[in-house]
N, C-alpha and C. Protein backbone atom coordinates (compact mmCIF):
# COMPACT_ATOMS: atom_id res chain seq x y z
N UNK A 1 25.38 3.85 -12.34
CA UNK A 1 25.00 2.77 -13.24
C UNK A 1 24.70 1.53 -12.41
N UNK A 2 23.40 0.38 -12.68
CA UNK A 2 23.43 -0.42 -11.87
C UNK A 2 24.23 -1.64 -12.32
N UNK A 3 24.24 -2.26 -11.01
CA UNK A 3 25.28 -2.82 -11.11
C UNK A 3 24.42 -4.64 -11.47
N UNK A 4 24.81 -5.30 -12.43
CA UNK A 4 24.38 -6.20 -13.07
C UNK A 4 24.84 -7.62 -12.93
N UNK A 5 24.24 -8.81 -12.38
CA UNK A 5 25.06 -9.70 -11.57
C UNK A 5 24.94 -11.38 -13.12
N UNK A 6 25.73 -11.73 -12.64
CA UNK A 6 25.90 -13.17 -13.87
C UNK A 6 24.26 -13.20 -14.36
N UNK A 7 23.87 -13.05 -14.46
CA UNK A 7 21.94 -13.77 -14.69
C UNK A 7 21.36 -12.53 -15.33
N UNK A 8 22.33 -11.41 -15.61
CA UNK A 8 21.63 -10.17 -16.19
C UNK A 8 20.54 -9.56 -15.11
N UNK A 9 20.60 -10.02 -14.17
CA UNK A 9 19.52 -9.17 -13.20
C UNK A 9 19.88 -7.95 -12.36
N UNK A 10 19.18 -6.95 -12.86
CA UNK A 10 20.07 -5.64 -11.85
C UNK A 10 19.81 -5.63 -10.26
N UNK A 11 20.28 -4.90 -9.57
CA UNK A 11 20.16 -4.97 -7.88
C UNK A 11 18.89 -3.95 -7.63
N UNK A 12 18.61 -4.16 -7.07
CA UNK A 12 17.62 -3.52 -6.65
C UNK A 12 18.03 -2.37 -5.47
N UNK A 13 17.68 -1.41 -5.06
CA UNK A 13 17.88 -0.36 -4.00
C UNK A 13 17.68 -1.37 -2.74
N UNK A 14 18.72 -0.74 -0.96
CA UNK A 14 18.25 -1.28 -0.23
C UNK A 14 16.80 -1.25 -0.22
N UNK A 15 16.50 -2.01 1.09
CA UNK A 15 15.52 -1.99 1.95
C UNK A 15 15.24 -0.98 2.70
N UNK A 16 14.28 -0.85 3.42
CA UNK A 16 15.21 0.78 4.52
C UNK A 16 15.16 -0.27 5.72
N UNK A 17 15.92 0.13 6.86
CA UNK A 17 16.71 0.38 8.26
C UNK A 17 15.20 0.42 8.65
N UNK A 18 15.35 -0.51 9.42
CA UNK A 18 14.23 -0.13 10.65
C UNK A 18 14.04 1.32 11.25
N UNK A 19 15.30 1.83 11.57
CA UNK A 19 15.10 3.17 12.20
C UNK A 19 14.78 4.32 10.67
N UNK A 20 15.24 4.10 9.63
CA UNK A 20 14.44 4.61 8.22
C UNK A 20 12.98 4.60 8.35
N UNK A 21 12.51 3.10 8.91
CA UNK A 21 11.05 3.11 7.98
C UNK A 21 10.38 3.74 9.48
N UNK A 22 11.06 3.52 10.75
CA UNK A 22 10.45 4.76 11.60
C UNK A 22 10.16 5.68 11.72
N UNK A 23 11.19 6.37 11.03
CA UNK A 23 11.39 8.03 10.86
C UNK A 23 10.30 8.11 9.47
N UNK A 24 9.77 7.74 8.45
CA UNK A 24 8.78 7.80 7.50
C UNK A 24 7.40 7.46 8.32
N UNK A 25 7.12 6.50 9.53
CA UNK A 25 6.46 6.49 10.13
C UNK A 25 5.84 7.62 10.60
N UNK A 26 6.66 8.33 11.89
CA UNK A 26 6.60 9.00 12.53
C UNK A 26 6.08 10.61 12.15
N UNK A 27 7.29 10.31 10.34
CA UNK A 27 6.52 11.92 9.60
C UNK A 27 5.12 11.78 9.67
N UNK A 28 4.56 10.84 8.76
CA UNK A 28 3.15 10.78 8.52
C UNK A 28 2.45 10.69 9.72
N UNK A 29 2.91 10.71 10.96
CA UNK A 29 1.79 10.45 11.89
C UNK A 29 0.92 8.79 12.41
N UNK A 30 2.11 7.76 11.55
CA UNK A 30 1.33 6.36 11.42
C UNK A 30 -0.12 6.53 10.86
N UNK A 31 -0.21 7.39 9.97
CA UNK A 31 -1.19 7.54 9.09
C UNK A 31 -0.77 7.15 7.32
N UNK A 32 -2.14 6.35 7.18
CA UNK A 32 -1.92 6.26 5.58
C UNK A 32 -2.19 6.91 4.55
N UNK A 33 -0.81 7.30 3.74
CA UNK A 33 -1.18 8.62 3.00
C UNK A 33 -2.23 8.34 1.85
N UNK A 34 -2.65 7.12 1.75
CA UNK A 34 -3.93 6.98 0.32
C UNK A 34 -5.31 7.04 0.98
N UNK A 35 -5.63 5.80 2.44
CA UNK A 35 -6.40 5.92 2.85
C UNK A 35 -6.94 6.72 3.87
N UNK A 36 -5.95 6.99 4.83
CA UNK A 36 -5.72 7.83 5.47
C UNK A 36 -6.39 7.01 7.04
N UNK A 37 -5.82 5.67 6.95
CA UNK A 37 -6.11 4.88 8.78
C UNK A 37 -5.41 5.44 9.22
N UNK A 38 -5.87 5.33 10.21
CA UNK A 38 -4.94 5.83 11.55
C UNK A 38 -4.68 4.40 12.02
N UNK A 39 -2.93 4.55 12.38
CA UNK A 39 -2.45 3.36 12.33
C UNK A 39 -2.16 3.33 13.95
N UNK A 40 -2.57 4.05 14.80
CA UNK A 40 -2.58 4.67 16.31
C UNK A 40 -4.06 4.48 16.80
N UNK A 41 -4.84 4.27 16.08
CA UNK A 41 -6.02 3.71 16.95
C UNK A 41 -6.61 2.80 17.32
N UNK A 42 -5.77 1.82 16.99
CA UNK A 42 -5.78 0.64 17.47
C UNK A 42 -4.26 -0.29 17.20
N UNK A 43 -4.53 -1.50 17.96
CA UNK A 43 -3.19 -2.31 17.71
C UNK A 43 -3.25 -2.89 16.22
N UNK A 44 -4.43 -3.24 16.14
CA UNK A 44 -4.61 -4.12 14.51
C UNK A 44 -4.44 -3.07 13.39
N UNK A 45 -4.68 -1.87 13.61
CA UNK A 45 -4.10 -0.70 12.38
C UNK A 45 -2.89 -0.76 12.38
N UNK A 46 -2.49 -0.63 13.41
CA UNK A 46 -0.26 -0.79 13.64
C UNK A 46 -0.12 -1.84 12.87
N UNK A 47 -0.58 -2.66 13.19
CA UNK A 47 0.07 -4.06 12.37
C UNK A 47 0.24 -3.89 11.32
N UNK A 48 -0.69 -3.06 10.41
CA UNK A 48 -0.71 -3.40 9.16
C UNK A 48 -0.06 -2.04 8.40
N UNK A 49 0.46 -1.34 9.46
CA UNK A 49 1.32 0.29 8.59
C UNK A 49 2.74 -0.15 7.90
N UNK A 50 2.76 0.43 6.76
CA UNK A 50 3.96 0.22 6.14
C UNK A 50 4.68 1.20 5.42
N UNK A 51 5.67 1.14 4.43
CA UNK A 51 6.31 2.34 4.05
C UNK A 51 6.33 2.09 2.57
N UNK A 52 5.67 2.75 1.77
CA UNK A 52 6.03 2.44 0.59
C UNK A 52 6.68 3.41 -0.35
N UNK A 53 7.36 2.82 -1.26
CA UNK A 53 7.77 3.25 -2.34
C UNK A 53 7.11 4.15 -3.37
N UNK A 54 6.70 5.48 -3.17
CA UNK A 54 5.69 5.77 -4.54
C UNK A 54 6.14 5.38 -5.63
N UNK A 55 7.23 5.67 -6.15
CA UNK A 55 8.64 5.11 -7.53
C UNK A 55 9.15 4.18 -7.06
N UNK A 56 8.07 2.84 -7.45
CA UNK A 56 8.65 1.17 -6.45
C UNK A 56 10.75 1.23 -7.39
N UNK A 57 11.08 0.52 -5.92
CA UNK A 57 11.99 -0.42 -5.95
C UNK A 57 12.47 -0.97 -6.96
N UNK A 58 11.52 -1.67 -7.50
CA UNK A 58 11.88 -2.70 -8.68
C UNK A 58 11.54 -2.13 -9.79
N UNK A 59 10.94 -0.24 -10.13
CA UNK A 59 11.49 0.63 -11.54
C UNK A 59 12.51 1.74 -11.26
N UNK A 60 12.91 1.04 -10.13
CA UNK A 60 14.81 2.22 -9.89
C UNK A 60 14.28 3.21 -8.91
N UNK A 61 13.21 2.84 -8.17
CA UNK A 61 12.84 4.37 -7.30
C UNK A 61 14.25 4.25 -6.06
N UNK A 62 14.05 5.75 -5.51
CA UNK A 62 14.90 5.54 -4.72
C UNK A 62 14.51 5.75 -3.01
N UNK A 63 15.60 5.58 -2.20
CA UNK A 63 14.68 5.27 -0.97
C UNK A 63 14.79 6.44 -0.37
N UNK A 64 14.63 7.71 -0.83
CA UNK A 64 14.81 9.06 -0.54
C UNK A 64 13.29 9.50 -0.08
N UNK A 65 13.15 10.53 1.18
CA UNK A 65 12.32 10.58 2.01
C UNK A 65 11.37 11.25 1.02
N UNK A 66 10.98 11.54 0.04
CA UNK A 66 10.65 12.73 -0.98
C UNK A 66 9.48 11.44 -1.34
N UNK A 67 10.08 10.40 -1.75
CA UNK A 67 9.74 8.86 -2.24
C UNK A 67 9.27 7.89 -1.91
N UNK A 68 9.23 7.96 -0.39
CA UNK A 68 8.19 7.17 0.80
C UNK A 68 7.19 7.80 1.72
N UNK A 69 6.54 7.08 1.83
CA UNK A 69 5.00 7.39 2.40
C UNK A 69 4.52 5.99 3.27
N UNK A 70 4.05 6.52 4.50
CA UNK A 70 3.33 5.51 4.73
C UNK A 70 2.02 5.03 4.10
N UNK A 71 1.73 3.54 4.58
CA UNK A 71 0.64 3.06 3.80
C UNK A 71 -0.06 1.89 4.45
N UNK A 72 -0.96 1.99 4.31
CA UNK A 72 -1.74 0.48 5.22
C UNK A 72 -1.07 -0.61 3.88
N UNK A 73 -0.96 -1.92 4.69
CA UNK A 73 -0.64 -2.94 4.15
C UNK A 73 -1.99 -3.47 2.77
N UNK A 74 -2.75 -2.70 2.63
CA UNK A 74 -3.96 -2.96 1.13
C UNK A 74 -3.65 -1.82 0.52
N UNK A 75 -3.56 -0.43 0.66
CA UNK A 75 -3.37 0.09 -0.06
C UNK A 75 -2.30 -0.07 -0.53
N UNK A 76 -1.16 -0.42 0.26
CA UNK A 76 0.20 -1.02 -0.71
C UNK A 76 0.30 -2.13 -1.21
N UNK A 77 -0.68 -2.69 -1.19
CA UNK A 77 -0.65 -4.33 -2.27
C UNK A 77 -1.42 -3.61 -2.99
N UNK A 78 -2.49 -2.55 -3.29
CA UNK A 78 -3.45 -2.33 -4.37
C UNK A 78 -2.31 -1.47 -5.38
N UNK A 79 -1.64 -0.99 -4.57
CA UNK A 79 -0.51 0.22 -5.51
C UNK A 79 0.21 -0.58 -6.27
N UNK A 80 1.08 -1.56 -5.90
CA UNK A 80 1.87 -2.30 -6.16
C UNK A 80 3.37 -2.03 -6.83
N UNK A 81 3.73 -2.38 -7.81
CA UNK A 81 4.61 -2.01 -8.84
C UNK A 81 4.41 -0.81 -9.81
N UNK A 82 3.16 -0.39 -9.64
CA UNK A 82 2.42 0.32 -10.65
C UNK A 82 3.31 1.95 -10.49
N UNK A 83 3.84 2.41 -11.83
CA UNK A 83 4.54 4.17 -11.69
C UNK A 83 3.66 5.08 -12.07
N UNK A 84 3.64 5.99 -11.49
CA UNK A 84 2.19 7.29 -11.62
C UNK A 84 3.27 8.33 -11.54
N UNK A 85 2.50 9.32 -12.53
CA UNK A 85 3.33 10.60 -12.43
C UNK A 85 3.77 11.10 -11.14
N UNK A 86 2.94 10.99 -10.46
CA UNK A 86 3.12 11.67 -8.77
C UNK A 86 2.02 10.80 -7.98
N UNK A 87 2.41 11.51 -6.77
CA UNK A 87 1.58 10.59 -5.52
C UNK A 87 0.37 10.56 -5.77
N UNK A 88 -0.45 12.27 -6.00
CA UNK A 88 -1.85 12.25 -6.31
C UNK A 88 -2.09 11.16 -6.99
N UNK A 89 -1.44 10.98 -8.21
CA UNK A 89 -1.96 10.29 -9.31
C UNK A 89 -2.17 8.74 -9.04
N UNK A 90 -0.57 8.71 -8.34
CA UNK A 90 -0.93 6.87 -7.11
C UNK A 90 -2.56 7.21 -5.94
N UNK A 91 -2.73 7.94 -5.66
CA UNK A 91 -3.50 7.94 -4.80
C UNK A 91 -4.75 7.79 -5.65
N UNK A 92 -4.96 8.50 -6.16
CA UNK A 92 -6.23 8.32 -6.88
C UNK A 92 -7.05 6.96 -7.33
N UNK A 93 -5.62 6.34 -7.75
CA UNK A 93 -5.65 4.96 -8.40
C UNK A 93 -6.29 4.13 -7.48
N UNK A 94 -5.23 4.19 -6.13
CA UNK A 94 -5.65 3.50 -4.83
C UNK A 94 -6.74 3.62 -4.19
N UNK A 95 -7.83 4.57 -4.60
CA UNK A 95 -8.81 5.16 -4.07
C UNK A 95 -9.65 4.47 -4.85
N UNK A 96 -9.19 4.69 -6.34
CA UNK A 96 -10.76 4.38 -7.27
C UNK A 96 -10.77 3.01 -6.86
N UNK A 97 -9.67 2.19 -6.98
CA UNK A 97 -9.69 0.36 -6.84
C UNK A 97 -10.17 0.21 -5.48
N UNK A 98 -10.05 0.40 -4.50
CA UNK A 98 -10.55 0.06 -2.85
C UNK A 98 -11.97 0.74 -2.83
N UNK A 99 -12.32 1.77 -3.82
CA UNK A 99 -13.79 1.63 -3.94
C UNK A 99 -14.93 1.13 -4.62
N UNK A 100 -13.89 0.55 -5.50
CA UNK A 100 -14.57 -0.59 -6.92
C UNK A 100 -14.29 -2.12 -5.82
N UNK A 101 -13.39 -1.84 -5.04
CA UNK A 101 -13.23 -3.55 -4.14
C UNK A 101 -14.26 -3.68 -3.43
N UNK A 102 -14.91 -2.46 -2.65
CA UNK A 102 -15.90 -2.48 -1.61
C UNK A 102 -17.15 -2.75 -2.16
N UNK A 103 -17.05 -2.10 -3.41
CA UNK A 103 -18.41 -2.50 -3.89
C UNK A 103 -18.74 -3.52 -3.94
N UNK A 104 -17.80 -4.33 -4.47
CA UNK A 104 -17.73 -6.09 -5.09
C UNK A 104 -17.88 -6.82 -3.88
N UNK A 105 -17.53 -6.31 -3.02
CA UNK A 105 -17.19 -7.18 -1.48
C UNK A 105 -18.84 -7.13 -1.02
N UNK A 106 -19.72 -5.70 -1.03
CA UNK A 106 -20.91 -5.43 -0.30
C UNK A 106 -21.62 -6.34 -1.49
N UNK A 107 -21.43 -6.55 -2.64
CA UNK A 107 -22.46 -6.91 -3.32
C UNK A 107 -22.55 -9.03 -3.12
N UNK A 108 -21.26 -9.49 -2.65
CA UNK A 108 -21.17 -10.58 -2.44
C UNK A 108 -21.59 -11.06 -1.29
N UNK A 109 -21.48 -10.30 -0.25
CA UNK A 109 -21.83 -10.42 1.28
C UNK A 109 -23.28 -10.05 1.33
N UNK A 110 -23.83 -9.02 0.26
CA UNK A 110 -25.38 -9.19 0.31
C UNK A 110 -26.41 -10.57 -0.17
N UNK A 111 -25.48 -11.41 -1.59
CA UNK A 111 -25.93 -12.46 -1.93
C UNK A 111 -25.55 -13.78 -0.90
N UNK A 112 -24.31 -13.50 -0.64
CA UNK A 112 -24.61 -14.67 0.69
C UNK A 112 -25.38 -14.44 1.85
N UNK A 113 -25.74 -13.02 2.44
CA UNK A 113 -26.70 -13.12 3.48
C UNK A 113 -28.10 -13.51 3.07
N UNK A 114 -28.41 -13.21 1.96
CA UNK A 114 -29.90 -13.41 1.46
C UNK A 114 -30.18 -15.03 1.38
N UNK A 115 -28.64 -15.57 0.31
CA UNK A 115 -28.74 -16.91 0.20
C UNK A 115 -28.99 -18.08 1.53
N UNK A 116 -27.95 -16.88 2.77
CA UNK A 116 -28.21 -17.79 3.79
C UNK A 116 -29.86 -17.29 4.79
N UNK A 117 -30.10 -16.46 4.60
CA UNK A 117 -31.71 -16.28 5.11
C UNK A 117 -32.46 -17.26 4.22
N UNK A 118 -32.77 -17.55 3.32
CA UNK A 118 -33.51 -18.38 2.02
C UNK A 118 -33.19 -19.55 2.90
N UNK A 119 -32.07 -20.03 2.99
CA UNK A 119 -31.94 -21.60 3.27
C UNK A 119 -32.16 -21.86 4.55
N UNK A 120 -32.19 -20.74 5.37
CA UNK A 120 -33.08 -21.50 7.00
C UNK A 120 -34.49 -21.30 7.32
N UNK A 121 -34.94 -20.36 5.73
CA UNK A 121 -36.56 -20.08 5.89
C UNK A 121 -37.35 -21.96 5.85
């Protein structure tokens, strides 16, 4: 049962142990299980590998190896809080949104390159 502090707010599960979020590292290969970077081919991919929660934290997931996955630091802000039946189903999600983002991103970076060709013609 969780345990419930003056303010009605329940506790949340640890954090994991550095040597935890290593060993989840190390399974996956420093690969991200949505996008699938390689977090080993460069230093700036490392930076951004992380461990996430498929059953976040903050809806009672637990920090059991079954339950973490690595993840680049966007695909785990795109996942967020959000609960999916299973990983596929997180993955999918994370897939369709980072390819609805790219779109939006190429279609903005095409109107500012044009806008900025126009204004030095």
């Amino acid at each position: 049962m969780p345990i419930i502090n003056s303010l009605g707010l329940t506790r949340l599960a640890k954090p994991l142990t550095s040597a935890e979020g290593h060993r989840i590292l190390e399974r996956d290969h420093y690969c991200c299980q949505y996008c699938g970077l390689d977090g080993t081919a460069s230093f700036e991919n490392s930076l951004i590998m992380t461990v996430d929660f498929i059953h976040p934290r903050a809806k009672k997931g637990r920090k059991a190896p079954a339950n973490l996955v690595t993840a680049c630091r966007p695909c785990n802000v795109i996942k967020g809080h959000r609960v999916f039946r299973d990983f596929a189903e997180a993955k999918a999600y994370v897939l369709n949104c980072r390819t609805q983002l790219e779109k939006e991103w190429r279609e903005r970076t095409a109107k500012a390159a044009a806008s900025s060709a126009a204004a030095s013609s």
